[in-house]
Structure formats: C-alpha cells, structure tokens
Protein backbone atom coordinates (compact mmCIF):
# COMPACT_ATOMS: atom_id res chain seq x y z
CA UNK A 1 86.16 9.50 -8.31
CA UNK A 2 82.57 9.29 -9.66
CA UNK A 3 81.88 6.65 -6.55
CA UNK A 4 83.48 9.33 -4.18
CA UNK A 5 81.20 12.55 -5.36
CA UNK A 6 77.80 10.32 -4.75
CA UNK A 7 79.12 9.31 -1.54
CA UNK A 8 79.22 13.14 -0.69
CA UNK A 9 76.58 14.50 -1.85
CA UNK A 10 74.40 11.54 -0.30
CA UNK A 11 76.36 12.77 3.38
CA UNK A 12 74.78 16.49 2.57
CA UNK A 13 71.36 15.02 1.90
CA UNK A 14 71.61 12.67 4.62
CA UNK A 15 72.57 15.20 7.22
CA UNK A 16 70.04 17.63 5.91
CA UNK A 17 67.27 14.98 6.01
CA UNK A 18 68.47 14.29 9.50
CA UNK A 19 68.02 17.68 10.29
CA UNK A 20 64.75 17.95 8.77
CA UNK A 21 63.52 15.26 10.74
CA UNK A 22 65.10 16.83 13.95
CA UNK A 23 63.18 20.09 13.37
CA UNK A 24 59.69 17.68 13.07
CA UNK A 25 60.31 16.12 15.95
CA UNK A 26 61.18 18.72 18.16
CA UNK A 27 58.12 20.67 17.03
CA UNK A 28 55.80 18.13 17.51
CA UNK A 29 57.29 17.27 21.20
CA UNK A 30 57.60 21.02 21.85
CA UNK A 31 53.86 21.12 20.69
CA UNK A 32 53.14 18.36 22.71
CA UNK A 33 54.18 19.53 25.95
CA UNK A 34 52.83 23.30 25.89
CA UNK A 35 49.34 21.20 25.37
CA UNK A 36 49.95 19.02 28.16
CA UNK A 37 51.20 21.99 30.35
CA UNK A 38 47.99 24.00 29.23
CA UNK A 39 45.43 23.73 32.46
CA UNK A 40 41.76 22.26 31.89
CA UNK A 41 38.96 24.64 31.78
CA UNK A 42 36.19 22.43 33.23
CA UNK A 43 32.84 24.24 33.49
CA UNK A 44 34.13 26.96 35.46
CA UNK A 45 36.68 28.54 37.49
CA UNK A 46 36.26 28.54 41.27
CA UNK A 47 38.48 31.09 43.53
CA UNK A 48 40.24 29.62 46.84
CA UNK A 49 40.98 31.78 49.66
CA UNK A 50 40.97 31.78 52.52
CA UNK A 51 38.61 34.19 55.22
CA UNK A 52 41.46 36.84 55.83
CA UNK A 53 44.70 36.94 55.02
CA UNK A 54 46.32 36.07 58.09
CA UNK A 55 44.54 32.64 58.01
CA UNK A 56 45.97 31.28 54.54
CA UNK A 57 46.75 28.07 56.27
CA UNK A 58 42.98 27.15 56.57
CA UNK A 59 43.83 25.95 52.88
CA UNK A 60 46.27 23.46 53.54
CA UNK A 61 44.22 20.56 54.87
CA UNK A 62 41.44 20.61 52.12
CA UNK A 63 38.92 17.67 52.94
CA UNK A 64 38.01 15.82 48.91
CA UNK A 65 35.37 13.55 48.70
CA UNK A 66 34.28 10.35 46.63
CA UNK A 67 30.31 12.06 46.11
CA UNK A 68 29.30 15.50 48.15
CA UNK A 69 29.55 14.69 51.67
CA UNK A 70 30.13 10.81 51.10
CA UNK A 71 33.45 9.23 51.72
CA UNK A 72 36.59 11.10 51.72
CA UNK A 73 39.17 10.09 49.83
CA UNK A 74 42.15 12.75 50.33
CA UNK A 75 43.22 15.98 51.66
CA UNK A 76 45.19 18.09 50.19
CA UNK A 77 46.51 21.87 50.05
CA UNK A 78 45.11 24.42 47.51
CA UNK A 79 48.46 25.18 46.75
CA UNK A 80 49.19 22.16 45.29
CA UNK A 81 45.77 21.46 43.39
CA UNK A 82 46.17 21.64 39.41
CA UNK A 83 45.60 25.43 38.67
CA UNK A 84 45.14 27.45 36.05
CA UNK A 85 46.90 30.31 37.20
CA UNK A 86 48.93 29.72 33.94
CA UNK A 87 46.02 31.15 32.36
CA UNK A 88 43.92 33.43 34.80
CA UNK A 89 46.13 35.88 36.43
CA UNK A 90 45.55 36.17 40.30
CA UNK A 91 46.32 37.90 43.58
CA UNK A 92 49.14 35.96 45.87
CA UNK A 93 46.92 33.73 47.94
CA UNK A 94 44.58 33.06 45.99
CA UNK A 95 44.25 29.74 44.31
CA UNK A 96 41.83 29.53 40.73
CA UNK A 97 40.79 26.13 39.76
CA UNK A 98 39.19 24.53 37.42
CA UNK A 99 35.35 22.89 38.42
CA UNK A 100 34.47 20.04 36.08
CA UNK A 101 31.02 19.60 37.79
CA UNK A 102 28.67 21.62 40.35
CA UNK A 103 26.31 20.08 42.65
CA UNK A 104 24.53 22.49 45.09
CA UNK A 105 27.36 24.18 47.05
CA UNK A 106 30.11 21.69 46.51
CA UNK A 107 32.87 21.23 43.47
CA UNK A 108 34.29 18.45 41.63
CA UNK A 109 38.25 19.17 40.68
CA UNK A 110 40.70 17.27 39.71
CA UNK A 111 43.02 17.34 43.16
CA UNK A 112 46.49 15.54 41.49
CA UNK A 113 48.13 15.90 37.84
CA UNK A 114 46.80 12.33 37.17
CA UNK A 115 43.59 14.27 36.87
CA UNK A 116 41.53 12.06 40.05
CA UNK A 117 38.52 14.18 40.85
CA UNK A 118 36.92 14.39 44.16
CA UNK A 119 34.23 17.06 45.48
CA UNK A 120 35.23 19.88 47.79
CA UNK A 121 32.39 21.83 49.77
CA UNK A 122 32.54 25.21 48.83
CA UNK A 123 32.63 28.11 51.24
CA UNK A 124 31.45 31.66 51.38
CA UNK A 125 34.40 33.09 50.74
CA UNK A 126 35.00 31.37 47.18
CA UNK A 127 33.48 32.39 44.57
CA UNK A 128 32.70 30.35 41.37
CA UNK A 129 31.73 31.68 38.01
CA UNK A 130 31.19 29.65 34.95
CA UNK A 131 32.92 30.57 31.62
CA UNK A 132 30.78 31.80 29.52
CA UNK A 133 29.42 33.98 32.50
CA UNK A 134 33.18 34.84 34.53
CA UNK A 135 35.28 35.61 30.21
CA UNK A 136 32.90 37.93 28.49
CA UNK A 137 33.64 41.43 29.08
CA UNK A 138 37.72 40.68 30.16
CA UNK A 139 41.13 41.14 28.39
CA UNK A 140 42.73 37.77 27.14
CA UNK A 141 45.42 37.21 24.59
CA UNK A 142 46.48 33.45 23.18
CA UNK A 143 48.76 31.66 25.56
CA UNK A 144 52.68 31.05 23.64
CA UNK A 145 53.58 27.41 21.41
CA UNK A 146 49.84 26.93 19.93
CA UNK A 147 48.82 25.39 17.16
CA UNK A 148 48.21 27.78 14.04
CA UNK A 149 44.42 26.87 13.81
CA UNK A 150 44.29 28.10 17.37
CA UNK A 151 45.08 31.91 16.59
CA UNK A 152 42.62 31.87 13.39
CA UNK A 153 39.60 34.45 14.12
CA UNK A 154 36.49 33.16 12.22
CA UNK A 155 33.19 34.68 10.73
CA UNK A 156 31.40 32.08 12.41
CA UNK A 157 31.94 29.68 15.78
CA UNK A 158 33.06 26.84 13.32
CA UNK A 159 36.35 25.48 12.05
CA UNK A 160 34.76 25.21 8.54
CA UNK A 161 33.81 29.42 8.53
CA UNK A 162 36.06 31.63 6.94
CA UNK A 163 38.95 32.83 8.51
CA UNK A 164 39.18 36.30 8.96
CA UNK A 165 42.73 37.00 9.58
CA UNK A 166 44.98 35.31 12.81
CA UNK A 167 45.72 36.76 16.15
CA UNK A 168 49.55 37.01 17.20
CA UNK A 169 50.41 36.15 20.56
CA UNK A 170 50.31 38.93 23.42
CA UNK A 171 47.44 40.67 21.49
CA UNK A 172 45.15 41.89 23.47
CA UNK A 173 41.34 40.74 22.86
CA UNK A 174 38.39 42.10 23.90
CA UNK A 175 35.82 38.75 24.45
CA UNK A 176 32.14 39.54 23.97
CA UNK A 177 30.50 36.45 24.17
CA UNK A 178 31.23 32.97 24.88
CA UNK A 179 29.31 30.61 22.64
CA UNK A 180 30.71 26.13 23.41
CA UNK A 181 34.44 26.51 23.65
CA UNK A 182 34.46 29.71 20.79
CA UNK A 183 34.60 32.87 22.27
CA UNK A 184 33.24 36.11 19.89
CA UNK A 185 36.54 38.73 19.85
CA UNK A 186 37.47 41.99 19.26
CA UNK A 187 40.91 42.75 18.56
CA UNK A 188 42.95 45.99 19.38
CA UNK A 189 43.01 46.91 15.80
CA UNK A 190 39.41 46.53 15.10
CA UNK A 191 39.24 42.34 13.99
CA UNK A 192 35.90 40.98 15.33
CA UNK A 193 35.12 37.85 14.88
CA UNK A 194 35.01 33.84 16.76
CA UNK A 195 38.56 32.09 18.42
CA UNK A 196 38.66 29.12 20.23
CA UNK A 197 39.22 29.93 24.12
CA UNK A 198 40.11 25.92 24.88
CA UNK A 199 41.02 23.06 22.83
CA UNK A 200 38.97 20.15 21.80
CA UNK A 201 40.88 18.36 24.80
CA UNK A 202 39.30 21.25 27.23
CA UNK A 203 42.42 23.08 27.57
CA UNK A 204 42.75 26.69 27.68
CA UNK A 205 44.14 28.05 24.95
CA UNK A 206 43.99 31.75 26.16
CA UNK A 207 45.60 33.77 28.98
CA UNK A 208 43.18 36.18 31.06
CA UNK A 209 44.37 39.31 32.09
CA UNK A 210 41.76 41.23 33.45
C-alpha cells in the first residue's frame, strides 16, 4: 500500500518534470528559430528596383561577383536574395537588402541563406542608406518571440545601465539617434531612453514601419 502511494506520487512528479522540461525546450527552440528567421542588418539597407514598373524583370538575372567587377560567381533574382522585408516594410516590387560592405558604387550581400556574399554594382535607381543615417527619425516597434533583455529601454547605450522600464511588442517608438547597434527611443507614452535595434549576432531585432 505504502509501495503503491510512492509509486504515484513519483508518476505526478515525473510527468510534471516531463512537462517542465517540455516547456524549456520548446522555448528555447521557439527562441531559437525567431533568431535565426530574424534578417541581418549589415551596414545598411540598399533598395532594389527596377527603372519603371513595367520592367521588374530587369531584376531577375542579377550579375554577383567574387571582388567589384572581378569574377562572377552567380546570378540570381532579387526576389530570392535574403531580405529583410521581415523587418522594413516596403512597396510590392521593391526588394530591401541588407549591405555588409560598400566599395564605391557596388554592394556586398549575402545572395543565398547560407549567407555567401558576392558584390552587386549598384544602379541609379537604388538607393542605399546606412543605419544610423536611413532609422533615426522613423516609426519601429520590437519584432514578436524576443528575448526579454531585448525590449529593456536603458538610461545609457549599455547592458550594464539601468533599465528604465521594457517596451511591449507592437509599441510604437519614435528612434532619435542611432549610436553601435543601440538606438536612443521615445515611446508613445513618453519613455525615452536606449534599445537595442539588432542583436549581438547583427540581427534586427526591430520592425520599421515608416
């Protein structure tokens, strides 16, 4: 009888510890795959489109190359380069991506979700900002499944400044200034203070909406 109650009581412990452990898990995968779904921010954001709109498919047979004008090594179509569109909100065909390096007129991007680079020429019809020049004066709010560090607003562009309160998803934010990968915020209901705009992986943390 005594033998028999144990036995019990270690099945509801065991199925709650299973359960436990089941919550972990999916948190951390769930955690792990909004991260890896999360576009890189590069440098800068540069703007694909094409001359006029009735010529979109001037974008399908992109020419990448090993150095700027030296060796190419694919072609591809802006439609199916990595994008951040997931985080900058843009008209139908147009194509934002993410520049990891600038060298006179031409790009380097990442042109396959292994993340190989190659250099694109740019042309005069794109337009490329870099962040802390193309974010300060737009509307952003945190992008869904971060990290709770991620929505704390500090007094200072540092994880070791005090924390000021935390920003909800779908807030809006007002960004002042970009300052490294901490933007300087002001919040709807009057928070100011520093958020991280990308990760320390280089991923956007933030969704632009204007």
């Amino acid at each position: 009888m005594s033998r028999m109650h144990i036995s019990r009581n270690f099945g509801r412990s065991g199925s709650a510890l299973l359960v436990a452990l089941a919550s972990v898990v999916l948190f951390f995968y769930s955690s792990v795959q909004a991260a890896s779904e999360r576009p890189r921010a590069g440098i800068g954001i540069l703007f694909l489109r094409p001359a006029f709109t009735e010529q979109g498919d001037e974008l399908t047979k992109l020419a990448l190359y090993k150095s700027p004008g030296i060796e190419q090594i694919a072609q591809v179509n802006a439609a199916h380069l990595p994008s951040v569109s997931l985080s900058v909100a843009v008209p139908s065909g147009v194509f934002p991506v993410a520049a990891t390096g600038k060298r006179g007129d031409w790009y380097r991007l990442a042109y396959d979700d292994a993340g190989r680079e190659g250099w694109i020429e740019g042309r005069r019809f794109w337009e490329f900002y870099l962040w802390p020049d193309f974010l300060p004066g737009r509307v952003v709010n945190l992008l869904p499944n971060l990290r709770a560090s991620y929505s704390k607003v500090h007094q200072e562009p540092r994880e070791s400044s005090p924390a000021l309160g935390s920003i909800t998803p779908g807030q809006k934010l007002s960004v002042i200034e970009i300052r490294g990968r901490w933007a300087l915020i002001r919040s709807e209901d009057g928070t100011r203070g520093w958020l991280r705009w990308c990760d320390g992986n280089g991923k956007l943390v933030i969704l632009v909406e204007g």
